[in-house]
C-alpha atoms as a PDB file:
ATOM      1  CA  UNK A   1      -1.384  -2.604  32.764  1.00  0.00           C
ATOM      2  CA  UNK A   2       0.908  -2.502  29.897  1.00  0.00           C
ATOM      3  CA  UNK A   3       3.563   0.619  29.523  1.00  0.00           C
ATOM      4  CA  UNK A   4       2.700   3.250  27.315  1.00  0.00           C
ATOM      5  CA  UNK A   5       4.438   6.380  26.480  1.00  0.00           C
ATOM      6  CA  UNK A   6       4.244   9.316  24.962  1.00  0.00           C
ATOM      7  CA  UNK A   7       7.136  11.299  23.800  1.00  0.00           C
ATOM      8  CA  UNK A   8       7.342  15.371  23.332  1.00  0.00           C
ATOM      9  CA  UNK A   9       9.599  17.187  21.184  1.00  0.00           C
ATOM     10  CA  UNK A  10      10.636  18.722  18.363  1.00  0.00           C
ATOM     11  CA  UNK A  11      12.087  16.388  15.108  1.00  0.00           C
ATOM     12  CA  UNK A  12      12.737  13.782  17.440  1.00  0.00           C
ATOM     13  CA  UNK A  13      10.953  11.154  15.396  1.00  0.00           C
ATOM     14  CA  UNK A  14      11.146   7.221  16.093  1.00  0.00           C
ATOM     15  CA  UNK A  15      14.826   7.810  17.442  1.00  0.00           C
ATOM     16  CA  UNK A  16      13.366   9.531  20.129  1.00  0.00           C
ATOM     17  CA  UNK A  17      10.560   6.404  21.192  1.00  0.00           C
ATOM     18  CA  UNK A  18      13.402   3.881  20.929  1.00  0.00           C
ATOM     19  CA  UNK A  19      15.418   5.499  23.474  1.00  0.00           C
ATOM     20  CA  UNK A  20      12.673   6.185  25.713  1.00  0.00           C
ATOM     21  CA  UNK A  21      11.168   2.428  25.295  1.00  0.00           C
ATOM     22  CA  UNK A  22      14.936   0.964  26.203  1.00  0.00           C
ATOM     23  CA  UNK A  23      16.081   3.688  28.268  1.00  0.00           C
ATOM     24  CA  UNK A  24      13.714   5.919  29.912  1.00  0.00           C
ATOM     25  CA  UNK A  25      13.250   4.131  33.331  1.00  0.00           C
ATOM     26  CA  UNK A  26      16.201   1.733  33.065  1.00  0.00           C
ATOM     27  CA  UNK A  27      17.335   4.104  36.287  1.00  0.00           C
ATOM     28  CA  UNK A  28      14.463   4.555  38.447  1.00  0.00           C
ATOM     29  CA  UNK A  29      16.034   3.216  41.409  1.00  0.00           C
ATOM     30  CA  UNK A  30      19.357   5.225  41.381  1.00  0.00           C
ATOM     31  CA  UNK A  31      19.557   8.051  43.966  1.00  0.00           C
ATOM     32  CA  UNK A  32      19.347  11.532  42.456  1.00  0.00           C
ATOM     33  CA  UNK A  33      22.613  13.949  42.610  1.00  0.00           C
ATOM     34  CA  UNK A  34      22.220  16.605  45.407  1.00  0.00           C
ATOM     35  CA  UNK A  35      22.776  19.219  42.653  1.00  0.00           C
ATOM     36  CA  UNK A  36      19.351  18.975  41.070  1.00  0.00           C
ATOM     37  CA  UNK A  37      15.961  19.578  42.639  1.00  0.00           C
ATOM     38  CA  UNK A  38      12.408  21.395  42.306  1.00  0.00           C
ATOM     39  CA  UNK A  39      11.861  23.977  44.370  1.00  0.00           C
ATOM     40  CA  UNK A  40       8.719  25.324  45.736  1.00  0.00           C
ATOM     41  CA  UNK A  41       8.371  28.747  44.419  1.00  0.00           C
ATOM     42  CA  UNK A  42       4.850  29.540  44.767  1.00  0.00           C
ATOM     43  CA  UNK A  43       1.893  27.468  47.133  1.00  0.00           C
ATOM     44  CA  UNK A  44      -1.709  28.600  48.291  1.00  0.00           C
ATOM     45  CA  UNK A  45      -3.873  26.781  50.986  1.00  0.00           C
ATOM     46  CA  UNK A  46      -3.367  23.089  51.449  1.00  0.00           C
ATOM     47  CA  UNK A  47      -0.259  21.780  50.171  1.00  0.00           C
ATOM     48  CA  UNK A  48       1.744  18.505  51.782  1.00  0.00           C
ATOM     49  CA  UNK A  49       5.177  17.699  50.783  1.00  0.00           C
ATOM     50  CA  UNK A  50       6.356  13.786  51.651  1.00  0.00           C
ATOM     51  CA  UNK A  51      10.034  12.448  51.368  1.00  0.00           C
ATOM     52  CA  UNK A  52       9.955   8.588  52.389  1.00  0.00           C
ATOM     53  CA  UNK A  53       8.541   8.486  56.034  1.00  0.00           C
ATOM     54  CA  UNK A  54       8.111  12.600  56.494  1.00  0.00           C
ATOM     55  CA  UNK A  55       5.018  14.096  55.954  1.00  0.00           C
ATOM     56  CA  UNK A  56       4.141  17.459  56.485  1.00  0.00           C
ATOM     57  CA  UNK A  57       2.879  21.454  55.376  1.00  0.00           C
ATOM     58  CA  UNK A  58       4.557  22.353  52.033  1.00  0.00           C
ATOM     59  CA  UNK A  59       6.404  25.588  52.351  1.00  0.00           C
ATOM     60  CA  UNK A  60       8.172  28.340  49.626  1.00  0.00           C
ATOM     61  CA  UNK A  61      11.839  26.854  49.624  1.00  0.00           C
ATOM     62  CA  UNK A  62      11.442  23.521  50.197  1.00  0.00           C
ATOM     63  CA  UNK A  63      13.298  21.323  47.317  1.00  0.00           C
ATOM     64  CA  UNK A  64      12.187  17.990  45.537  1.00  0.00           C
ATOM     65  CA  UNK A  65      15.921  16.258  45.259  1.00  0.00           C
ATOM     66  CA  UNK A  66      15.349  12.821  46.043  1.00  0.00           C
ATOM     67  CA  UNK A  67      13.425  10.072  44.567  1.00  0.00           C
ATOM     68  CA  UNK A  68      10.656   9.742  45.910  1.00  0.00           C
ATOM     69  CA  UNK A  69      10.209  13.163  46.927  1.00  0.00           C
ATOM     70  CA  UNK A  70       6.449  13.859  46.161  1.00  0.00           C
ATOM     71  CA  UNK A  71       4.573  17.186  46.418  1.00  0.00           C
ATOM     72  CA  UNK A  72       0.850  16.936  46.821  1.00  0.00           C
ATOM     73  CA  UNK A  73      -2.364  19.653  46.379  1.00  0.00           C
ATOM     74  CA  UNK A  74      -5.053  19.528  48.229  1.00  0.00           C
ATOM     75  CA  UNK A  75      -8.543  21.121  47.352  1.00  0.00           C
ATOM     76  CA  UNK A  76      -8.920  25.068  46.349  1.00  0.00           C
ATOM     77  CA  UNK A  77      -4.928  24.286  46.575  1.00  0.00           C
ATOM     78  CA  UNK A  78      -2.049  25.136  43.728  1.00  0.00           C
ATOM     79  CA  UNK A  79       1.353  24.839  43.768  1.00  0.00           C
ATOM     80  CA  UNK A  80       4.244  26.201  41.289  1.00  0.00           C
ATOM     81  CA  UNK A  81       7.940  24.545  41.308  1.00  0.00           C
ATOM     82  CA  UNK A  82      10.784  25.729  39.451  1.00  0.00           C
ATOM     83  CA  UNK A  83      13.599  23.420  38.035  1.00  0.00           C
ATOM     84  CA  UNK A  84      16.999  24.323  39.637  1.00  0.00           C
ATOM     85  CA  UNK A  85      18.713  25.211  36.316  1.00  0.00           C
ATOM     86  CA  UNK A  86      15.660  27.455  35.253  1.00  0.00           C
ATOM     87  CA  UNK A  87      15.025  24.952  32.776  1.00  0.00           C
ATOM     88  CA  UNK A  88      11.448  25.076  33.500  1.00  0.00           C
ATOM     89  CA  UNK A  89       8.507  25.308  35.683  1.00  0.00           C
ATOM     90  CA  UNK A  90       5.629  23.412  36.617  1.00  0.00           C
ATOM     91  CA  UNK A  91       2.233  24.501  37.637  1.00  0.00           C
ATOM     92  CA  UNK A  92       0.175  21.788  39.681  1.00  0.00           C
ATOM     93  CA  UNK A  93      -3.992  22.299  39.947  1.00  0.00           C
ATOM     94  CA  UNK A  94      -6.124  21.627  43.461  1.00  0.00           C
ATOM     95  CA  UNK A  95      -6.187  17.604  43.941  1.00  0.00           C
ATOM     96  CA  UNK A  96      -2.449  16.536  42.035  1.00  0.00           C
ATOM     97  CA  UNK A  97       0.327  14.528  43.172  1.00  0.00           C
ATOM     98  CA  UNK A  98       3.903  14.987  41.715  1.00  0.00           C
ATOM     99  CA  UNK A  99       6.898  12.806  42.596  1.00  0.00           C
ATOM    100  CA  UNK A 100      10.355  12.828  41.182  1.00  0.00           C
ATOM    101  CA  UNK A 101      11.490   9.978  39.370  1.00  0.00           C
ATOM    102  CA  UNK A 102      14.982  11.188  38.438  1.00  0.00           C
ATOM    103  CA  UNK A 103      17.332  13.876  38.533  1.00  0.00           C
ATOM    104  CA  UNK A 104      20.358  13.841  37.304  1.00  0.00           C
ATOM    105  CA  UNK A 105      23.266  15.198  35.051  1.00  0.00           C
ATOM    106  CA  UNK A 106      24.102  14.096  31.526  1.00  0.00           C
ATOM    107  CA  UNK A 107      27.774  12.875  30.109  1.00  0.00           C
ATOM    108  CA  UNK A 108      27.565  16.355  28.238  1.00  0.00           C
ATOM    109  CA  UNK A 109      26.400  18.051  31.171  1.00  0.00           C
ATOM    110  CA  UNK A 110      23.011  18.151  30.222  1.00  0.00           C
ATOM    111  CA  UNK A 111      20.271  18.250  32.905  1.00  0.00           C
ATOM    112  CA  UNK A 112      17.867  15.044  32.791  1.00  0.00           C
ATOM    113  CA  UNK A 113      14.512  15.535  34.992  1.00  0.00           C
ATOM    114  CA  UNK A 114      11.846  12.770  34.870  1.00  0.00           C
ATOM    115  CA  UNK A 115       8.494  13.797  37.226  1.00  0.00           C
ATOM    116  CA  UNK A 116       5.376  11.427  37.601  1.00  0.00           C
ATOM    117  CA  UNK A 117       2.042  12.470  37.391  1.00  0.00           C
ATOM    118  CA  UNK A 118      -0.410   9.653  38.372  1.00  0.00           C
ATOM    119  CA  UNK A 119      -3.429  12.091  38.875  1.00  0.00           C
ATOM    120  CA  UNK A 120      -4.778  15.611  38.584  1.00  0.00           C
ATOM    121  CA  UNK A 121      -3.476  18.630  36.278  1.00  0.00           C
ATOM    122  CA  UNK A 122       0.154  20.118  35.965  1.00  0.00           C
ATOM    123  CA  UNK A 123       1.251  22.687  33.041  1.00  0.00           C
ATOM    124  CA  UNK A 124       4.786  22.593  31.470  1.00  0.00           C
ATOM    125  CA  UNK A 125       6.693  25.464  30.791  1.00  0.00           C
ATOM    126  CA  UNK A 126      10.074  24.178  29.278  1.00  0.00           C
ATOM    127  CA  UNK A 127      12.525  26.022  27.435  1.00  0.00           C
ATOM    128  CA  UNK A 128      14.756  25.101  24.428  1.00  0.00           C
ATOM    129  CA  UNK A 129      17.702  22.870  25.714  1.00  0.00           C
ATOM    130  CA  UNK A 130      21.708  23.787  25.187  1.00  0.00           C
ATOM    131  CA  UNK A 131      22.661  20.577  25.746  1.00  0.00           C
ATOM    132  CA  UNK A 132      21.654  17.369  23.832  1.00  0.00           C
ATOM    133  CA  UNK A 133      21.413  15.410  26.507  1.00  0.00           C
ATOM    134  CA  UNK A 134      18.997  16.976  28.266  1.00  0.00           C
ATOM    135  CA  UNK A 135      15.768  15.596  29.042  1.00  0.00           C
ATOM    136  CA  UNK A 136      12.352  17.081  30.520  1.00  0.00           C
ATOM    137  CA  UNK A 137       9.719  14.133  30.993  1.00  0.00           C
ATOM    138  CA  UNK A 138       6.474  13.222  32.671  1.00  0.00           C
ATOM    139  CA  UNK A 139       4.665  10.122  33.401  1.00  0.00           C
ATOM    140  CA  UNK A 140       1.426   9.420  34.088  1.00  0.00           C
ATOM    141  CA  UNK A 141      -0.388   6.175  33.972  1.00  0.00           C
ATOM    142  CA  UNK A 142      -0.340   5.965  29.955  1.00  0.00           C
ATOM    143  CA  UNK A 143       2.896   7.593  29.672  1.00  0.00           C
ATOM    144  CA  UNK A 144       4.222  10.979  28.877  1.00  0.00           C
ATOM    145  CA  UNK A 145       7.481  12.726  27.871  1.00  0.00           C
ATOM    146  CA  UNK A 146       8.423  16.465  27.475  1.00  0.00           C
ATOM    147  CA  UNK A 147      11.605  18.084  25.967  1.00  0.00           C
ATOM    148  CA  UNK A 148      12.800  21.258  24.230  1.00  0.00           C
ATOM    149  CA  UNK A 149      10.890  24.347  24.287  1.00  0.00           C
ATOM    150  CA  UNK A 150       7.744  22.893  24.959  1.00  0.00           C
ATOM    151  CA  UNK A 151       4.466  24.062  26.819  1.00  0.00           C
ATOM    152  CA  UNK A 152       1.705  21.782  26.718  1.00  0.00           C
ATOM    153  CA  UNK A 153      -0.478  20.484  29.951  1.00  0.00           C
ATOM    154  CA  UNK A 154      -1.774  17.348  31.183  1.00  0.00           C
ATOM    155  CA  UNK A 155      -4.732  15.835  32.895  1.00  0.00           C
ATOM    156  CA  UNK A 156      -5.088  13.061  34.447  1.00  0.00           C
ATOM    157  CA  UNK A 157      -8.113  11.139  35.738  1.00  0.00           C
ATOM    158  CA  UNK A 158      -8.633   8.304  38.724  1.00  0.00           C
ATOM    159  CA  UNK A 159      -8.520   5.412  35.885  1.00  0.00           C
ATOM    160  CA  UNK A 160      -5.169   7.086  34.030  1.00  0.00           C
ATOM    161  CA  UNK A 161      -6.930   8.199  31.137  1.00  0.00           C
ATOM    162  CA  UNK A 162      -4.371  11.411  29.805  1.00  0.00           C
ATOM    163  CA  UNK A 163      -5.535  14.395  28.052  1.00  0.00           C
ATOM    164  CA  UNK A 164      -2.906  16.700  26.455  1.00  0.00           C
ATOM    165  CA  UNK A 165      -3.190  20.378  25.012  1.00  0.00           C
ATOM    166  CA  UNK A 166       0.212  21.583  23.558  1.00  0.00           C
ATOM    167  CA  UNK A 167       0.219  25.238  23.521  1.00  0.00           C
ATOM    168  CA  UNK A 168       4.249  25.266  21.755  1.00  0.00           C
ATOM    169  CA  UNK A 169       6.444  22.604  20.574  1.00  0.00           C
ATOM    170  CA  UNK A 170       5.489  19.244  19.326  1.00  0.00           C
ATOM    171  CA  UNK A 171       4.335  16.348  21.466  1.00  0.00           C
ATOM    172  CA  UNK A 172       4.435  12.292  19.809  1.00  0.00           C
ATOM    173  CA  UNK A 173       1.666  10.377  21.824  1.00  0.00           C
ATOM    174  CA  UNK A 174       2.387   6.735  21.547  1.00  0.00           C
ATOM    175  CA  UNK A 175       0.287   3.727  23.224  1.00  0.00           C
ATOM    176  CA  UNK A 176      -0.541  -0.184  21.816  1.00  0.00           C
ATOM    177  CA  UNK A 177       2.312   0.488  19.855  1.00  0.00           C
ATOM    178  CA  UNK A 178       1.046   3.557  17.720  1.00  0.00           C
ATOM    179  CA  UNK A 179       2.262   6.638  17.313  1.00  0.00           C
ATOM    180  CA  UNK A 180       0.293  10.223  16.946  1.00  0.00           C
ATOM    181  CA  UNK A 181       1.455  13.476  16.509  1.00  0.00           C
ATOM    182  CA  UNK A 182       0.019  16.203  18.644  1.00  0.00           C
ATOM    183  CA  UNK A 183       1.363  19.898  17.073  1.00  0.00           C
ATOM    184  CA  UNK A 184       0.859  23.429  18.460  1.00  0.00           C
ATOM    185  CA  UNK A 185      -2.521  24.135  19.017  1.00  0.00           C
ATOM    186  CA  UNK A 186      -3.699  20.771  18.951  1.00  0.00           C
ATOM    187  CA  UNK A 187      -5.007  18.561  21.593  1.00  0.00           C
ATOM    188  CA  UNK A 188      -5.695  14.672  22.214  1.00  0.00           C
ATOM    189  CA  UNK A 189      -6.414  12.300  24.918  1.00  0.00           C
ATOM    190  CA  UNK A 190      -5.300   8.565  25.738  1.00  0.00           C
ATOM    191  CA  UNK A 191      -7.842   6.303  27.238  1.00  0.00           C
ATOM    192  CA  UNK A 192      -5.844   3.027  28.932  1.00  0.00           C
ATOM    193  CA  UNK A 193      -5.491  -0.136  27.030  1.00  0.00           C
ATOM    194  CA  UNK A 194      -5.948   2.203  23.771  1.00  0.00           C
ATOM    195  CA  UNK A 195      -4.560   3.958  21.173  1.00  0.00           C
ATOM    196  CA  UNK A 196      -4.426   7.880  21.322  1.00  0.00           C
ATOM    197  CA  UNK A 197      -7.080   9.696  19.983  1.00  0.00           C
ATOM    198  CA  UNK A 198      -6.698  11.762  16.701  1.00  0.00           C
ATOM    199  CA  UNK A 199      -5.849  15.306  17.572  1.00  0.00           C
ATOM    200  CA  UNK A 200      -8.001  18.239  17.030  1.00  0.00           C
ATOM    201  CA  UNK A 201      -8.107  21.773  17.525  1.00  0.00           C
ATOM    202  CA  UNK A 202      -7.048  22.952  21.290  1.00  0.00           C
ATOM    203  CA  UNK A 203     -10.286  24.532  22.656  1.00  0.00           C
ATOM    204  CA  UNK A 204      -9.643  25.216  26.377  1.00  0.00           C
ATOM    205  CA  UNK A 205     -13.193  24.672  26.594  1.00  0.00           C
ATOM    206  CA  UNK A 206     -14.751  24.383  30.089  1.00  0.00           C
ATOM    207  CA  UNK A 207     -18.202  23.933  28.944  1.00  0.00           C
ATOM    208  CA  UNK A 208     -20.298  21.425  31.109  1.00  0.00           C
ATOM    209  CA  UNK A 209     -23.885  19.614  29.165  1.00  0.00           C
ATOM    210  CA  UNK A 210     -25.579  17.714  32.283  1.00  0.00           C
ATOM    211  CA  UNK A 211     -28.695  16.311  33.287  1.00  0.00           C
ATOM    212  CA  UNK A 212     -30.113  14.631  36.251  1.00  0.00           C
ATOM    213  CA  UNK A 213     -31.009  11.223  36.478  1.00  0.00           C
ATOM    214  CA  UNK A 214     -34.021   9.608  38.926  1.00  0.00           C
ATOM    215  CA  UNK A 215     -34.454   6.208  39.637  1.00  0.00           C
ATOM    216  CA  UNK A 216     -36.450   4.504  42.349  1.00  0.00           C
ATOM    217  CA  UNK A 217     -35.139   1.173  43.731  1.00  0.00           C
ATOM    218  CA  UNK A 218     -37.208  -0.662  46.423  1.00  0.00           C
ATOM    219  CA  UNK A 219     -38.793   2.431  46.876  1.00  0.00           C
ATOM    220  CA  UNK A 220     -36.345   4.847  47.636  1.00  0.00           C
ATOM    221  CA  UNK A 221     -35.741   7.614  45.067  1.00  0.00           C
ATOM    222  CA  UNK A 222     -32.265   7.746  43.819  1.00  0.00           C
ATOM    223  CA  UNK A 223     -30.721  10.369  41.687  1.00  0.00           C
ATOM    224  CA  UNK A 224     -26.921  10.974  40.011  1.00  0.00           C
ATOM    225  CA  UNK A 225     -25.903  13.228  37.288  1.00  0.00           C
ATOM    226  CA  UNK A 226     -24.913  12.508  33.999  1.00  0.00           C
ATOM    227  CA  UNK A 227     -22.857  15.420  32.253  1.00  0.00           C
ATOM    228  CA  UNK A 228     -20.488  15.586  28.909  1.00  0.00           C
ATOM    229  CA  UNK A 229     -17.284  17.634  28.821  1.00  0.00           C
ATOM    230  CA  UNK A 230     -14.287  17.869  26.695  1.00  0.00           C
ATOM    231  CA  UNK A 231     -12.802  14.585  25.933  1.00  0.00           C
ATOM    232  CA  UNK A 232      -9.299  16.225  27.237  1.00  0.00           C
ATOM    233  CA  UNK A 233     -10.717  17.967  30.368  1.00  0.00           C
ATOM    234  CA  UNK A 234     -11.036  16.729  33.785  1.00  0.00           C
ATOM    235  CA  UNK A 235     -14.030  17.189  36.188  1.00  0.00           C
ATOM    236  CA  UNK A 236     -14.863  16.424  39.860  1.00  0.00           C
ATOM    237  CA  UNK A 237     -18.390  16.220  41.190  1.00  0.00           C
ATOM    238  CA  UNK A 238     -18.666  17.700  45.105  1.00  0.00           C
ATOM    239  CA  UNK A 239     -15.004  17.200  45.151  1.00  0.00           C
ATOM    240  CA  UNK A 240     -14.575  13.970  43.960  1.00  0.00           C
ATOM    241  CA  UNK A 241     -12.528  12.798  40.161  1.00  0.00           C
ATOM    242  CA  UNK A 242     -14.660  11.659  37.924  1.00  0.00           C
ATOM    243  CA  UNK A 243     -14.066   9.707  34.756  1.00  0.00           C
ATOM    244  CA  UNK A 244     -14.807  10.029  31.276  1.00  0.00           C
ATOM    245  CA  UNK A 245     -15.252   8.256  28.379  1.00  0.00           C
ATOM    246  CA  UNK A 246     -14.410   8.364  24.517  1.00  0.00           C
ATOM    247  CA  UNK A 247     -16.552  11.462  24.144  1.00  0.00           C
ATOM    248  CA  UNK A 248     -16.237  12.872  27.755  1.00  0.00           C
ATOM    249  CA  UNK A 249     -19.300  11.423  28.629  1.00  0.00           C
ATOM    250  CA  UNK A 250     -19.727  10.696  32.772  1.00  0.00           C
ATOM    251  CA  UNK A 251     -21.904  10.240  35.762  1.00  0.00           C
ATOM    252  CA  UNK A 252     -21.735  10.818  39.201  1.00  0.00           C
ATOM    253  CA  UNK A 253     -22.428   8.017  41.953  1.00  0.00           C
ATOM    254  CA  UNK A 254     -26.361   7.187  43.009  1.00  0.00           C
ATOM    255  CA  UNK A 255     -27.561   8.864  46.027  1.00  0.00           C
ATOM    256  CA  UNK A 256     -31.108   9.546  47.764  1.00  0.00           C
ATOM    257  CA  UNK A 257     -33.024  11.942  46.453  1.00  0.00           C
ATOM    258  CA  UNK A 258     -33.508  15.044  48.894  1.00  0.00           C
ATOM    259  CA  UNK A 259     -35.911  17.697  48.484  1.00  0.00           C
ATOM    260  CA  UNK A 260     -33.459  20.181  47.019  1.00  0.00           C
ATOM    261  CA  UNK A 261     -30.418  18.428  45.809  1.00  0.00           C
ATOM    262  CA  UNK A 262     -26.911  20.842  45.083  1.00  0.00           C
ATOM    263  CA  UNK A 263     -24.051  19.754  43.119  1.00  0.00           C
ATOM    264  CA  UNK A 264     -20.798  21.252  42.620  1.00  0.00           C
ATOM    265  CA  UNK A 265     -19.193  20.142  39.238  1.00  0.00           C
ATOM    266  CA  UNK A 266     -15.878  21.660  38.614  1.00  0.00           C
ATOM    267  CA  UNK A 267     -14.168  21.345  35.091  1.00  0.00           C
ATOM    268  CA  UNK A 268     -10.643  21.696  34.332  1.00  0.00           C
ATOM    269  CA  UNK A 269      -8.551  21.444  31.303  1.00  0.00           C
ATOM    270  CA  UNK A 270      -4.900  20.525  30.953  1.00  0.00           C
ATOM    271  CA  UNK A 271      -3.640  23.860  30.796  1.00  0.00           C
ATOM    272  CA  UNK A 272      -5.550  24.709  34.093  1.00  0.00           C
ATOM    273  CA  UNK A 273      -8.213  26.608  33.337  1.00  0.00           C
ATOM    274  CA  UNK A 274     -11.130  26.009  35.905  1.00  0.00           C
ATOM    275  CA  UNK A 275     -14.704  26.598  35.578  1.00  0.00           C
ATOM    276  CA  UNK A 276     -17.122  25.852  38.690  1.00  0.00           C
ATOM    277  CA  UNK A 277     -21.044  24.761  38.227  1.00  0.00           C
ATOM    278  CA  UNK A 278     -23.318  25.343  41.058  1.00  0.00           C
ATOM    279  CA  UNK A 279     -25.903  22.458  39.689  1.00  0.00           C
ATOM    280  CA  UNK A 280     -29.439  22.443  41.797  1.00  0.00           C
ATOM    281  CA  UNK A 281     -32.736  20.110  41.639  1.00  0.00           C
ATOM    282  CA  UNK A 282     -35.651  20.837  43.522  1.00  0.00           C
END
């Protein structure tokens, strides 16, 4: 799948996507220095924390310093990490992975922290730099970058597809080789293989417009639901990601119809908020 970015700041501009397209990942491979981590600050129910072969229960203290290091949510589970310069925080949602990519220190001492997000919900808090060098980045499948007195979230679903809210700062989405401007209080999504969407007006808008469909193949009766949410939202269906199209159009896998059938649809939007349907069929 080809690379695709998208860059957050403020007045940045092109000079900001040409360093990130030549730069950004030149150094993936390089160890991290010892002086920079994420540390767990804040955890609730079931949260695993993995550095190469170790795997085990998360705990308040533990540090993200190497790369590699990866910090994972299970369901009904959160998760908050602060950078160790206060820099920032970051807020993880039930059902997310987060791995470092890079941390490191800047010829002008500036602190440069790259995270990867390949699926589920995180929210930025990042304040405004003293240092030029100083970088404060995501990835996710269709790419994502974060500097400078920014607070905007992401969410990603099983296929990549990125939606963004940006609560302050400025974020540039760019993908197929275009470039779109997300402001404050604007949001906007990027579907893979495409160019971002046009931003609108942040809602943070957990509405939920479903039906159920029946079908009968040799004789059994099947049924799956078929719902519509916020383009920029994601949802999971009895605990499992969903994805969306275009228009946040999706439906749920086929399964036999029993005589009461429950469903439980939770929606959630990049900057966390959560809403949870109890859907029945009788």
């Amino acid at each position: 799948m080809k690379r695709q970015a998208v860059l957050v700041g403020i007045g940045f501009g092109a000079t900001v996507l040409v360093c990130l397209t030549a730069q950004s990942w030149a150094q993936q491979s390089l160890q991290v220095r010892v002086d920079r981590w994420l540390e767990v600050r804040q955890l609730t129910n079931d949260v695993t924390f993995e550095r190469g072969a170790m795997r085990r229960a998360a705990v308040v203290g533990d540090r993200l310093q190497a790369v590699g290091d990866r910090l994972i949510t299970g369901k009904n589970s959160t998760a908050t990490l602060f950078v160790d310069t206060g820099v920032g925080a970051v807020e993880m949602s039930e059902k997310t992975t987060l791995r470092v990519r890079r941390l490191d220190v800047a010829a002008d001492n500036g602190r440069i922290t790259r995270l990867e997000v390949p699926m589920g919900n995180v929210r930025l808090r990042v304040r405004p730099f003293t240092n030029k060098g100083s970088q404060f980045e995501i990835q996710t499948p269709v790419g994502l970058s974060g500097v400078r007195g920014t607070e905007f979230g992401v969410a990603v679903q099983p296929n990549g597809k990125t939606g963004l809210a940006v609560l302050e700062g400025s974020v540039v989405t760019a993908a197929q080789d275009q470039a779109v401007g997300v402001a404050q209080g604007l949001q906007n999504f990027t579907m893979p293989r495409e160019m971002p969407s046009t931003p609108v007006k942040l809602t943070n808008d957990t509405s939920l417009r479903y039906d159920f469909e029946m079908i009968v193949e040799r004789g059994l009766r099947l049924v799956r639901l078929r719902g519509q949410i916020d383009p920029v939202n994601s949802v999971t269906v009895d605990g499992v990601p969903q994805v969306s199209d275009r228009r946040g159009v999706f439906q749920s896998d086929l399964r036999p119809m029993p005589s009461y059938l429950r469903m439980q649809v939770i929606v959630t939007t990049p900057l966390g908020r959560t809403k949870t349907y109890a859907l029945a069929l009788q």
